[in-house]
C-alpha atoms as a PDB file:
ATOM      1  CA  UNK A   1      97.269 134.345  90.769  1.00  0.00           C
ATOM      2  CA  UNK A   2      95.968 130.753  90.130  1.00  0.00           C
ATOM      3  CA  UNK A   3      94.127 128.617  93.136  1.00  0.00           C
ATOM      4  CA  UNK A   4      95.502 125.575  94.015  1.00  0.00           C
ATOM      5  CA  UNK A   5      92.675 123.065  94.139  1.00  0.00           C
ATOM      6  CA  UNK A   6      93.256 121.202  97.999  1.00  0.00           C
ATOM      7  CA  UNK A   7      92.173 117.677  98.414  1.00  0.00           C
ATOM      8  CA  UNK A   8      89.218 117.309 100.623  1.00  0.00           C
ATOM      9  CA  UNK A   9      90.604 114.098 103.396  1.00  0.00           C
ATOM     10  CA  UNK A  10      93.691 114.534 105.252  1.00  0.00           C
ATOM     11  CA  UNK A  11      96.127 111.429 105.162  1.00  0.00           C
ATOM     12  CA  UNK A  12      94.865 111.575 108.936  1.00  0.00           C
ATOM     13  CA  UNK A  13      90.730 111.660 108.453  1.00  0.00           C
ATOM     14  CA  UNK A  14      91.695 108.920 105.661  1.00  0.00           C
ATOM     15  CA  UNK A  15      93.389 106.366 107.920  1.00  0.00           C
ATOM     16  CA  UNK A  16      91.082 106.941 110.895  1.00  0.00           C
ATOM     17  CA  UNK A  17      87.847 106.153 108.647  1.00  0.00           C
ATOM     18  CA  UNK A  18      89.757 102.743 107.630  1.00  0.00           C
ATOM     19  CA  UNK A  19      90.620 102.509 111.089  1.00  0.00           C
ATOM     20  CA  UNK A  20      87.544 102.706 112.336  1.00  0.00           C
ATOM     21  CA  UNK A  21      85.909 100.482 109.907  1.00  0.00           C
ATOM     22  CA  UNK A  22      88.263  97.703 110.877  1.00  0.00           C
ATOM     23  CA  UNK A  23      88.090  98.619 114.799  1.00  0.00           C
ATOM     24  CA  UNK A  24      84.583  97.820 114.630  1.00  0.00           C
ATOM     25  CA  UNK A  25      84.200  94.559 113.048  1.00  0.00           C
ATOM     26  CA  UNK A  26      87.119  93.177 114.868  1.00  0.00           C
ATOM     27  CA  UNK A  27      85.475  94.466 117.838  1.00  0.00           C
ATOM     28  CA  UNK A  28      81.660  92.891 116.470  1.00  0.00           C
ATOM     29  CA  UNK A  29      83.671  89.586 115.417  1.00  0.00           C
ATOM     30  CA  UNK A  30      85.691  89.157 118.728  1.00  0.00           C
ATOM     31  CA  UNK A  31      82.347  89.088 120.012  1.00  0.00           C
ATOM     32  CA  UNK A  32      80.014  86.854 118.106  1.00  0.00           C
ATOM     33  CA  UNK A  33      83.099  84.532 117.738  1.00  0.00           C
ATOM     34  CA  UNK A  34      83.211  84.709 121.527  1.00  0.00           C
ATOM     35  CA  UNK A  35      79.716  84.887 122.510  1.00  0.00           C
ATOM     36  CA  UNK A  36      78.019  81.632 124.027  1.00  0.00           C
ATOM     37  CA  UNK A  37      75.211  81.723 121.495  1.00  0.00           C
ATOM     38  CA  UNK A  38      73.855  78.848 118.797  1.00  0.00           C
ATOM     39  CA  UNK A  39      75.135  78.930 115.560  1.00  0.00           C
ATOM     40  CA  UNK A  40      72.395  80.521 114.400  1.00  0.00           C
ATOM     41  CA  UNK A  41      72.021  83.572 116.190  1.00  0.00           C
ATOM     42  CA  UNK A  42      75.485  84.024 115.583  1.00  0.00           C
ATOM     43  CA  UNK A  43      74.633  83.762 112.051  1.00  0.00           C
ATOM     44  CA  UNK A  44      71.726  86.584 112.366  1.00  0.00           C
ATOM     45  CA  UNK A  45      73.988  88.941 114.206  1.00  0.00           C
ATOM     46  CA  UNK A  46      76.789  88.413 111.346  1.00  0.00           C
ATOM     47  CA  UNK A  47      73.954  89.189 109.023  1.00  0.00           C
ATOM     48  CA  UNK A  48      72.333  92.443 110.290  1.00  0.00           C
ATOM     49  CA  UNK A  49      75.946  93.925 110.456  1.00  0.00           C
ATOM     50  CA  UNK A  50      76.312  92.737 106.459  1.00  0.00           C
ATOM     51  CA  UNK A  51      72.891  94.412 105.892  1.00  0.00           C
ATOM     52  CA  UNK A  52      73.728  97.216 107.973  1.00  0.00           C
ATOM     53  CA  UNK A  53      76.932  98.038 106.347  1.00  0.00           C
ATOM     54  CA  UNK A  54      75.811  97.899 102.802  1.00  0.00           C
ATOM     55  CA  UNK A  55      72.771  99.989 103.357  1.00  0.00           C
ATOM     56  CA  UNK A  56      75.163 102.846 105.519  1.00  0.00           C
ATOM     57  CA  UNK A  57      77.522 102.733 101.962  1.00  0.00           C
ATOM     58  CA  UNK A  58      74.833 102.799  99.637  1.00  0.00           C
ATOM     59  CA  UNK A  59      72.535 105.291 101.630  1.00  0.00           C
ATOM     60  CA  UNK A  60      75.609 107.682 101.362  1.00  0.00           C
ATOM     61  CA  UNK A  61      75.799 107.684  98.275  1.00  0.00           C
ATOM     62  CA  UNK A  62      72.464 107.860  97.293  1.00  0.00           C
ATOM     63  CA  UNK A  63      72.122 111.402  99.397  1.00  0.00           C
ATOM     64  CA  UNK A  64      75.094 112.578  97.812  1.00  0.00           C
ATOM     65  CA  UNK A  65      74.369 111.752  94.176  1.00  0.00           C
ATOM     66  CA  UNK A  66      70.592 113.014  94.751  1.00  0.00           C
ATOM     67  CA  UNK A  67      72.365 116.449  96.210  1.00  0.00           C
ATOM     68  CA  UNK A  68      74.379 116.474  93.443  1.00  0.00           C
ATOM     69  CA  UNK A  69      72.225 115.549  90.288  1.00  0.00           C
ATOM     70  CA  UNK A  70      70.352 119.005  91.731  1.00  0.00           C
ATOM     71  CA  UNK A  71      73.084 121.032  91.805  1.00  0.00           C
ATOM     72  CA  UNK A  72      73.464 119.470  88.613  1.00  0.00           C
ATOM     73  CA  UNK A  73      69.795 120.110  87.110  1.00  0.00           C
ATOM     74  CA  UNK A  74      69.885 123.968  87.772  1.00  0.00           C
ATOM     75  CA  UNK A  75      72.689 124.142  85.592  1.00  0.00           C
ATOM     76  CA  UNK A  76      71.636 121.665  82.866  1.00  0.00           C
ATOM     77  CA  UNK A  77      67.529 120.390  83.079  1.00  0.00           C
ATOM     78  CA  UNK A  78      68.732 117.402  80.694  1.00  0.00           C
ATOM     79  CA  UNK A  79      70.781 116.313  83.302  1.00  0.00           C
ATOM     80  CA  UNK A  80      69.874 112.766  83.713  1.00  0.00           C
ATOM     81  CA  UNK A  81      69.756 111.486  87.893  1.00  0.00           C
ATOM     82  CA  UNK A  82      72.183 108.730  88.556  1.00  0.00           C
ATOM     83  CA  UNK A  83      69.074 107.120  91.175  1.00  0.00           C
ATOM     84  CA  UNK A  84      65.413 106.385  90.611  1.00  0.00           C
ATOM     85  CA  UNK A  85      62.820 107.470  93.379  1.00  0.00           C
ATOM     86  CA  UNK A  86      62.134 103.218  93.673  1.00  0.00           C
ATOM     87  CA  UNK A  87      66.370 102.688  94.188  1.00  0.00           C
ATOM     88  CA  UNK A  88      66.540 105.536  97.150  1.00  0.00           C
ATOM     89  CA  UNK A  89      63.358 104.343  99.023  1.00  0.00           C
ATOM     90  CA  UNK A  90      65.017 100.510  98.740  1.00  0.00           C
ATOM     91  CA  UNK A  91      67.916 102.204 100.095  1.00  0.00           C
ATOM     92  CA  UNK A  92      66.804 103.230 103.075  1.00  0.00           C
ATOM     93  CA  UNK A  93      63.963 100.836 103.553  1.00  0.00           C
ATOM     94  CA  UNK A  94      67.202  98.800 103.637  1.00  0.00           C
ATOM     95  CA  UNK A  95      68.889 100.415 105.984  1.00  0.00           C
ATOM     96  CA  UNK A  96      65.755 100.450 108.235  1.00  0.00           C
ATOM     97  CA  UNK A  97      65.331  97.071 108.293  1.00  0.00           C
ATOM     98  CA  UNK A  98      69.261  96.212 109.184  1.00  0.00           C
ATOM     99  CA  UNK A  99      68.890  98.497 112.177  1.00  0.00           C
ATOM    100  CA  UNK A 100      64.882  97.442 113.097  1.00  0.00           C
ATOM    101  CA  UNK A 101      66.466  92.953 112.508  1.00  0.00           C
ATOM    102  CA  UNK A 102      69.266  93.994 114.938  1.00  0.00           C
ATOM    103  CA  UNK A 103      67.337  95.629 117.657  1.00  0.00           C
ATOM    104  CA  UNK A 104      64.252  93.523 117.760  1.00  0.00           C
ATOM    105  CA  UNK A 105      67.443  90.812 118.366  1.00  0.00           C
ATOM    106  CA  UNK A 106      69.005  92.661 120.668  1.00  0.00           C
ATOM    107  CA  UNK A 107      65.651  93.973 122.715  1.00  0.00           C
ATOM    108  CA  UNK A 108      64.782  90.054 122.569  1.00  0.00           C
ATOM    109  CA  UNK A 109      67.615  88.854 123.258  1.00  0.00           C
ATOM    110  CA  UNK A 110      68.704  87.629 127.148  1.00  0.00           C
ATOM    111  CA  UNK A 111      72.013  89.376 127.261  1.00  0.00           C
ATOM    112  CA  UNK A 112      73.138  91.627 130.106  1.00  0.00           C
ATOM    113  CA  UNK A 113      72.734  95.096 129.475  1.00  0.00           C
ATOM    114  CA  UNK A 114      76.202  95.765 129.002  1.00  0.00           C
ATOM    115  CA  UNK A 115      76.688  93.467 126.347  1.00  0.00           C
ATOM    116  CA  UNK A 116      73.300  94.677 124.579  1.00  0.00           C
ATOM    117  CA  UNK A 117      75.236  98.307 124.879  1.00  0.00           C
ATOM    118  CA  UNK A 118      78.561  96.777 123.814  1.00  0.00           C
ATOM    119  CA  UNK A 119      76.791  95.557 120.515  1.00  0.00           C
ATOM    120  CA  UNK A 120      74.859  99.098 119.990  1.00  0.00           C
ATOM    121  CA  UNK A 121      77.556 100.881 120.337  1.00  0.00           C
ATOM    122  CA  UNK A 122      79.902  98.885 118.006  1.00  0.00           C
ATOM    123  CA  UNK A 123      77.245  98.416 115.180  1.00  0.00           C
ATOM    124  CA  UNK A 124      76.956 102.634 115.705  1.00  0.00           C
ATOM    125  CA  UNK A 125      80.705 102.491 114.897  1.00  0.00           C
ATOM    126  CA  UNK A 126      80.466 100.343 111.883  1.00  0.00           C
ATOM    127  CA  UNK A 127      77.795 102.275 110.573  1.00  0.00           C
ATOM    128  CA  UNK A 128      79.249 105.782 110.862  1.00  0.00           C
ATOM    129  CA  UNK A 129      82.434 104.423 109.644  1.00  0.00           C
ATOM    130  CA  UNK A 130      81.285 102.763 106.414  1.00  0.00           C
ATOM    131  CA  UNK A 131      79.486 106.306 105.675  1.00  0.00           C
ATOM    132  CA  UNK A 132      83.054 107.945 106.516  1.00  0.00           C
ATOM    133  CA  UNK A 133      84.781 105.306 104.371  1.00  0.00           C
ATOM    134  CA  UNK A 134      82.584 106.108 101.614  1.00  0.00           C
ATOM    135  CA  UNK A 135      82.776 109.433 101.395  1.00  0.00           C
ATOM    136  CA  UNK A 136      86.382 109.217 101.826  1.00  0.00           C
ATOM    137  CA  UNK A 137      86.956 106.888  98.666  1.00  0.00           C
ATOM    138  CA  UNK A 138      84.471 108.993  96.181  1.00  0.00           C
ATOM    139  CA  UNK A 139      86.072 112.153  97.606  1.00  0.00           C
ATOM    140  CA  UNK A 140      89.570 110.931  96.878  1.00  0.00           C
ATOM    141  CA  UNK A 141      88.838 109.705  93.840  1.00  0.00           C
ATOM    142  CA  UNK A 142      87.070 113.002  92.624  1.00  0.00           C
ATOM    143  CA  UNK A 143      90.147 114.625  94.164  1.00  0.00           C
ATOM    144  CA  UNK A 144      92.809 112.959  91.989  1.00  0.00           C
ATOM    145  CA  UNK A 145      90.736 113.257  89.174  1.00  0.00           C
ATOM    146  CA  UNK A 146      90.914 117.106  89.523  1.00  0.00           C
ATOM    147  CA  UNK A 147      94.164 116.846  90.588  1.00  0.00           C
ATOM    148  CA  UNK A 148      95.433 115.325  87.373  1.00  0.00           C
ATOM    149  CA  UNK A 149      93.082 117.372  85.024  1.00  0.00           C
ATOM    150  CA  UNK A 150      94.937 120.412  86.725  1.00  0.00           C
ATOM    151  CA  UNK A 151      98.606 118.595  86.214  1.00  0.00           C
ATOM    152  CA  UNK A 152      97.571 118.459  83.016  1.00  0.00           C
ATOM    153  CA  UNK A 153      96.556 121.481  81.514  1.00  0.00           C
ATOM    154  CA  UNK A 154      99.883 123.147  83.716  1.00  0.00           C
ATOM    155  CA  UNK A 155     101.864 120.974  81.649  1.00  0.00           C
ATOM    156  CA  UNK A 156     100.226 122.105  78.235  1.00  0.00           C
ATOM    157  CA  UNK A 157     100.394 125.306  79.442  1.00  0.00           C
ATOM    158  CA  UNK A 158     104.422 125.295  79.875  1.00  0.00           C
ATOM    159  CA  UNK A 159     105.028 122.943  76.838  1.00  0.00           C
ATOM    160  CA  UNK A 160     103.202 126.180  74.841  1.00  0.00           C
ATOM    161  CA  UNK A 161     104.942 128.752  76.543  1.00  0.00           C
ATOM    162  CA  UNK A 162     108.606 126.709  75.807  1.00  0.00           C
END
């Protein structure tokens, strides 16, 4: 009996990591753009939640390429790693600094304490979203990759036996 190979996201975990994604930089915008602030701290906020973002995405995928390129290894030693020890230290040096800009601003900062949580809690969003994101467009991809080798070789299979 032959295994069907089953994609790894539901349609449902799919659309809820893009949901959540977008939730939380409406949610950040709506506030910055409504905040009473200067220009400029709106401009630092903005930036730590760039930073932030992009170091979340590419600290995901460093972990799961490192994981991977050991798996990887055992099997064959020439395996070459996709990431250099210097690229996965930036990475989440990176990511360190992102969160250590935002919450020196927001520790700093004169806001209420229910707007300082409002902030925390929507930059926690964005960042476990954009990991959820990621994973959810290299696992798809991977997915339909399989998915069509699999088509494939079913269709050579029953073009032989025809």
């Amino acid at each position: 009996m032959k295994s069907i190979y089953r994609k790894r996201n539901t349609v449902a975990f799919t659309a809820i990591s893009y949901f959540a994604l977008a939730a939380g930089f409406a949610l950040f915008g709506i506030g910055v753009f409504n905040a009473d602030w200067a220009l400029n701290v709106k401009g630092y906020y903005i930036l730590c939640i760039v930073l932030i973002t992009m170091c979340c995405i590419v600290v995901q995928k460093v972990a799961r390429d490192n994981v991977e390129d050991k798996e990887l290894q055992l099997e064959n030693p020439r395996h070459r790693k996709r990431n250099t020890p210097a690229f996965t230290g930036m990475s989440y040096a990176g990511l360190a600094i992102g969160y250590g800009m935002f919450f020196i601003g927001m520790y700093n900062a004169d806001f209420e304490l229910n707007v300082k949580g409002y902030y925390i809690a929507v930059v926690l969003l964005i960042s476990y979203s954009a990991i959820g994101v990621q994973k959810v467009v290299r696992d798809n991809a991977e997915d339909q990759d399989i998915l069509n080798e699999q088509s494939s070789s079913s269709n050579l299979q029953q073009d032989t036996a025809s």
